[in-house]
Protein backbone atom coordinates (compact mmCIF):
# COMPACT_ATOMS: atom_id res chain seq x y z
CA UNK A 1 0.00 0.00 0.00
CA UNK A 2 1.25 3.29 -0.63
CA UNK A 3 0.85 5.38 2.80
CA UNK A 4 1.04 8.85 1.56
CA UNK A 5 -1.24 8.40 -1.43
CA UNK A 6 -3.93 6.67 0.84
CA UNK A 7 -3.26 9.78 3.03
CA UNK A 8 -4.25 12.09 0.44
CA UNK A 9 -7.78 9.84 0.05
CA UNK A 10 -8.52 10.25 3.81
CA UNK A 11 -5.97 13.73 4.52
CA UNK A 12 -7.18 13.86 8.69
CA UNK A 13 -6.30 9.96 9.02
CA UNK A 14 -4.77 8.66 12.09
CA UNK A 15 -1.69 7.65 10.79
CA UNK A 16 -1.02 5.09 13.11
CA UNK A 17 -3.86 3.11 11.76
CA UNK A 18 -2.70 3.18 8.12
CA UNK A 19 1.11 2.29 9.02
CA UNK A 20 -0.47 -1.41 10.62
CA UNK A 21 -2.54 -1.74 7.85
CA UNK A 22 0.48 -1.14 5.57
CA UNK A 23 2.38 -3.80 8.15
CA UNK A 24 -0.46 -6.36 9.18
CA UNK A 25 -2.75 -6.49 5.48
CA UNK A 26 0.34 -8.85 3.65
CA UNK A 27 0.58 -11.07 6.40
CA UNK A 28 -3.32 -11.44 5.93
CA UNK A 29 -3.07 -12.04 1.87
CA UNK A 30 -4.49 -8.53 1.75
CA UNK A 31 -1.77 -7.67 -1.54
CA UNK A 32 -3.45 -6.90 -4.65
CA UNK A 33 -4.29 -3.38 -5.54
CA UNK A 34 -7.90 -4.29 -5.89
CA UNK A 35 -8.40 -6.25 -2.48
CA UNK A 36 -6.01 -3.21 -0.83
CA UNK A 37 -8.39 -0.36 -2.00
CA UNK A 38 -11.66 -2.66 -1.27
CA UNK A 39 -10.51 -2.97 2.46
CA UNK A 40 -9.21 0.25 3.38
CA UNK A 41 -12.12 1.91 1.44
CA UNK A 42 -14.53 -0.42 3.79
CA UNK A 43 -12.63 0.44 7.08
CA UNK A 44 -12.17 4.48 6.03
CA UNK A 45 -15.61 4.71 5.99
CA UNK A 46 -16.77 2.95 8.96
CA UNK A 47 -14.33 5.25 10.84
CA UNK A 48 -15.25 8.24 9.22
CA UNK A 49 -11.71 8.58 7.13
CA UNK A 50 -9.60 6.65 10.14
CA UNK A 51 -10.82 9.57 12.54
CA UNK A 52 -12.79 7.78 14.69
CA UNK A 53 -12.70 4.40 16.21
CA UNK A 54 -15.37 4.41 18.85
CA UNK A 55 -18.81 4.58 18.49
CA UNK A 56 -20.48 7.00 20.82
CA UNK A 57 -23.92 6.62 20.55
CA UNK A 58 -24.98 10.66 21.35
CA UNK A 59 -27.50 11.32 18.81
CA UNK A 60 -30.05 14.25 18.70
CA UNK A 61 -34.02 12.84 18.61
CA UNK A 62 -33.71 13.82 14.92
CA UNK A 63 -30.92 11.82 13.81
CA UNK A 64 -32.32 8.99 15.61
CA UNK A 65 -35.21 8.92 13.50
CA UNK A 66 -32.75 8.77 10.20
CA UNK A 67 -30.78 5.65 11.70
CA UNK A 68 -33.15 4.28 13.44
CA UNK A 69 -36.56 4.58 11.86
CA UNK A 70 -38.43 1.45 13.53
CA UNK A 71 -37.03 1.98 16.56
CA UNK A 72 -37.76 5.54 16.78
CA UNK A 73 -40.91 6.42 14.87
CA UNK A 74 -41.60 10.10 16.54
CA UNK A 75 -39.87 12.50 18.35
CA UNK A 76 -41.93 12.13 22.04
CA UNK A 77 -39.91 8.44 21.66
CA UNK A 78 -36.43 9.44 20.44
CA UNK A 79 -36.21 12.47 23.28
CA UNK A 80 -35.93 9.62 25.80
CA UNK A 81 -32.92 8.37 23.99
CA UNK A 82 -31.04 11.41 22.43
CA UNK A 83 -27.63 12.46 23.56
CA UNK A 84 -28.14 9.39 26.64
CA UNK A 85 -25.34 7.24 24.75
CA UNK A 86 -25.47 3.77 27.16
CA UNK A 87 -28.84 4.06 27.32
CA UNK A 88 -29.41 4.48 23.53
CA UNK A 89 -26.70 1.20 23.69
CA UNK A 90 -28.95 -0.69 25.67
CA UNK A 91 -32.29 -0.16 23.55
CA UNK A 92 -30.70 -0.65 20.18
CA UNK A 93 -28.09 -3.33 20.87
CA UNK A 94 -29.35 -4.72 24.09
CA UNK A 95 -30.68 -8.37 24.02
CA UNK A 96 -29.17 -9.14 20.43
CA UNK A 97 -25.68 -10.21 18.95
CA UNK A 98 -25.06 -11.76 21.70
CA UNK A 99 -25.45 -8.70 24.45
CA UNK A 100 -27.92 -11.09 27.15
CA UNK A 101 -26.51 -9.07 30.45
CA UNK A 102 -27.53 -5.43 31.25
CA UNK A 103 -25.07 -3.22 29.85
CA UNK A 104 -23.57 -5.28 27.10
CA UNK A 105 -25.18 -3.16 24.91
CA UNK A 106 -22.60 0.00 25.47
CA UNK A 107 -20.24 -2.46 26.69
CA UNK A 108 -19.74 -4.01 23.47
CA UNK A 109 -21.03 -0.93 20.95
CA UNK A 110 -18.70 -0.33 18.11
CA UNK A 111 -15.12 0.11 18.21
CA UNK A 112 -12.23 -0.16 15.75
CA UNK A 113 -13.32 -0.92 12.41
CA UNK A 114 -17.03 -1.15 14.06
CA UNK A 115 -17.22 -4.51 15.64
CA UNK A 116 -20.22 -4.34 17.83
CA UNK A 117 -22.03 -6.70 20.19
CA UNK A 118 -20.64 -9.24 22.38
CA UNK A 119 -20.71 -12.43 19.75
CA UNK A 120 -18.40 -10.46 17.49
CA UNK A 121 -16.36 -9.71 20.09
CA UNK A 122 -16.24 -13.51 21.11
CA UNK A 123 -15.77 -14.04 17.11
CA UNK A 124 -12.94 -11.78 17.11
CA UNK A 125 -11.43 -12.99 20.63
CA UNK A 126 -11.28 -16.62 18.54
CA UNK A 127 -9.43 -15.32 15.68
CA UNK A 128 -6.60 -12.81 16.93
CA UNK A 129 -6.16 -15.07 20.23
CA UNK A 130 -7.01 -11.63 22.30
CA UNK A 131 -9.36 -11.64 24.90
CA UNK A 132 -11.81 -9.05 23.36
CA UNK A 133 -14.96 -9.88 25.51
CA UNK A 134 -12.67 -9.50 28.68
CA UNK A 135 -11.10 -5.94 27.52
CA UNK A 136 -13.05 -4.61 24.52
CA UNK A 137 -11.34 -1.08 24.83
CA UNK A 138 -8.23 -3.27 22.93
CA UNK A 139 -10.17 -2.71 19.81
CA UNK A 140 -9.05 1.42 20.48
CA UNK A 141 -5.06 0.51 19.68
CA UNK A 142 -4.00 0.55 16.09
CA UNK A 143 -2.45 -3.15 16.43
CA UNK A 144 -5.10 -5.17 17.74
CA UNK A 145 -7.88 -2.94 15.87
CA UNK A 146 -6.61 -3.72 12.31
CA UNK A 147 -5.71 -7.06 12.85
CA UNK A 148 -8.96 -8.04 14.07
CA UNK A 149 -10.08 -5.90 10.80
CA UNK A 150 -7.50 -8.13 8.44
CA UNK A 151 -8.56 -11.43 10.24
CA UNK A 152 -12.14 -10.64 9.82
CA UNK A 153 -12.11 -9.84 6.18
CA UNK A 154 -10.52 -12.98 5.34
CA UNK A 155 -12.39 -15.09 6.82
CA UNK A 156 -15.49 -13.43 5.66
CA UNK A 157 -14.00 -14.46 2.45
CA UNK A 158 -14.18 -10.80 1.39
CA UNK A 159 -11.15 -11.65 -1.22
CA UNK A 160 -12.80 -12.85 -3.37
CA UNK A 161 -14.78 -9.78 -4.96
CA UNK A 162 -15.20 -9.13 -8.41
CA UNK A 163 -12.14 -7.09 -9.84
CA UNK A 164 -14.93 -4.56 -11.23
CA UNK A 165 -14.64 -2.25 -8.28
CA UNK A 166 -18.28 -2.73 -7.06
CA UNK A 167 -18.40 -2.28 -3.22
CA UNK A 168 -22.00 -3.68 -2.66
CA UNK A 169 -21.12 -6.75 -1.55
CA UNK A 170 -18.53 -5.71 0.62
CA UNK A 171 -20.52 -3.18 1.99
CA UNK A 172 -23.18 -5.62 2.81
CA UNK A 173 -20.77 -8.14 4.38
CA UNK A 174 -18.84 -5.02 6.49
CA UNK A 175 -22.27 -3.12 7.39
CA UNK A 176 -24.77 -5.72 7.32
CA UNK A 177 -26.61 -3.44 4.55
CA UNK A 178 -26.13 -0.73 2.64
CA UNK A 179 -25.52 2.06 4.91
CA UNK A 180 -23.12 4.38 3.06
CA UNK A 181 -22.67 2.57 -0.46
CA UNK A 182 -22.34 5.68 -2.63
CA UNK A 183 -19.61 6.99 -0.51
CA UNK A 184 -17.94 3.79 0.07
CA UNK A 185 -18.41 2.95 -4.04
CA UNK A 186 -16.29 6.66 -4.54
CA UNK A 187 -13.83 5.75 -1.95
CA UNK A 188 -13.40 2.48 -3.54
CA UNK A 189 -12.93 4.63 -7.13
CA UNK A 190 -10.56 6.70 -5.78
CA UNK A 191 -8.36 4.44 -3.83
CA UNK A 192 -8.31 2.23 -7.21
CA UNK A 193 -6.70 5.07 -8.64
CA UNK A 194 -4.36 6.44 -6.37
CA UNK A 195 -3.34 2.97 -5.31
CA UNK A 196 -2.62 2.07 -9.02
């Protein structure tokens, strides 16, 4: 990967995280110019351009709406919820992805390259040999954060995308929809080229 022309794709990126993707991807088959730009354009985006690697949860009643639509159908619902951040955790993560005690919902909320809830933490524990359920604030340092990021896009098989620079199904694998495709599809573009 070249580290100053990825830096020019995401110009306020913590630096540290690039320089272990630049180290770590290789040993995780992540080589080809294709595969490179598909993973960092993926992991820029869930962290806001490698800016931010926590999720905090303080929305306004309004945004909560946008996100969460179902959840919060009018704004008499989403005031009990805005800018509360664990309790926001605990009614939109609580009691799924594995989060069955009180509190494992902003326990285990998004950090790093957004792994959230407590089974992807115990998914992620499994496949870096780091106790992430015990100490989920390790997601926060560069090292562990982008391996568990390398080790979870191969084994999600996420390799194996089409060479025709279409991040849908990546986007759907990473975000479990497709929160963000248009922006991911440009950084995608764009990485393609500067990468090339």
């Amino acid at each position: 990967m070249n580290f100053l022309r990825v830096t020019d794709v995401f110009p306020d990126a913590d630096e540290a995280w690039l320089r272990q993707i630049e180290l770590q991807a290789p040993h995780y088959g992540i080589d080809t110019t294709h595969e490179m730009a598909s993973f960092v354009s993926q992991f820029g985006h869930e962290t806001a351009g490698f800016t931010r690697f926590e999720e905090s949860l303080s929305y306004s009643a309004k945004r909560l709406m946008v996100v969460w639509p179902r959840r919060f159908p009018d704004l008499t619902t989403a005031n009990l919820y805005a800018h509360n951040p664990e309790r926001l955790a605990e009614k939109v993560y609580g009691g799924r992805m594995g989060n069955d005690q009180l509190g494992d919902g902003w326990k285990y909320r998004g950090r790093g390259p957004q792994l959230t809830g407590k089974k992807n933490y115990t998914k992620a524990s499994l496949l870096v040999d780091v106790d992430l359920v015990g100490n989920p604030d390790l997601m926060l340092t560069p090292e562990i954060g982008v391996q568990v990021a390398c080790a979870g896009w191969k084994a999600l098989k996420l390799d194996d995308a089409d060479d025709d620079a279409d991040a849908r199904e990546e986007t759907f694998i990473v975000n479990g929809g497709n929160i963000g495709l248009k922006e991911r599809q440009d950084l995608l573009d764009e990485l393609l080229r500067v990468l090339a």
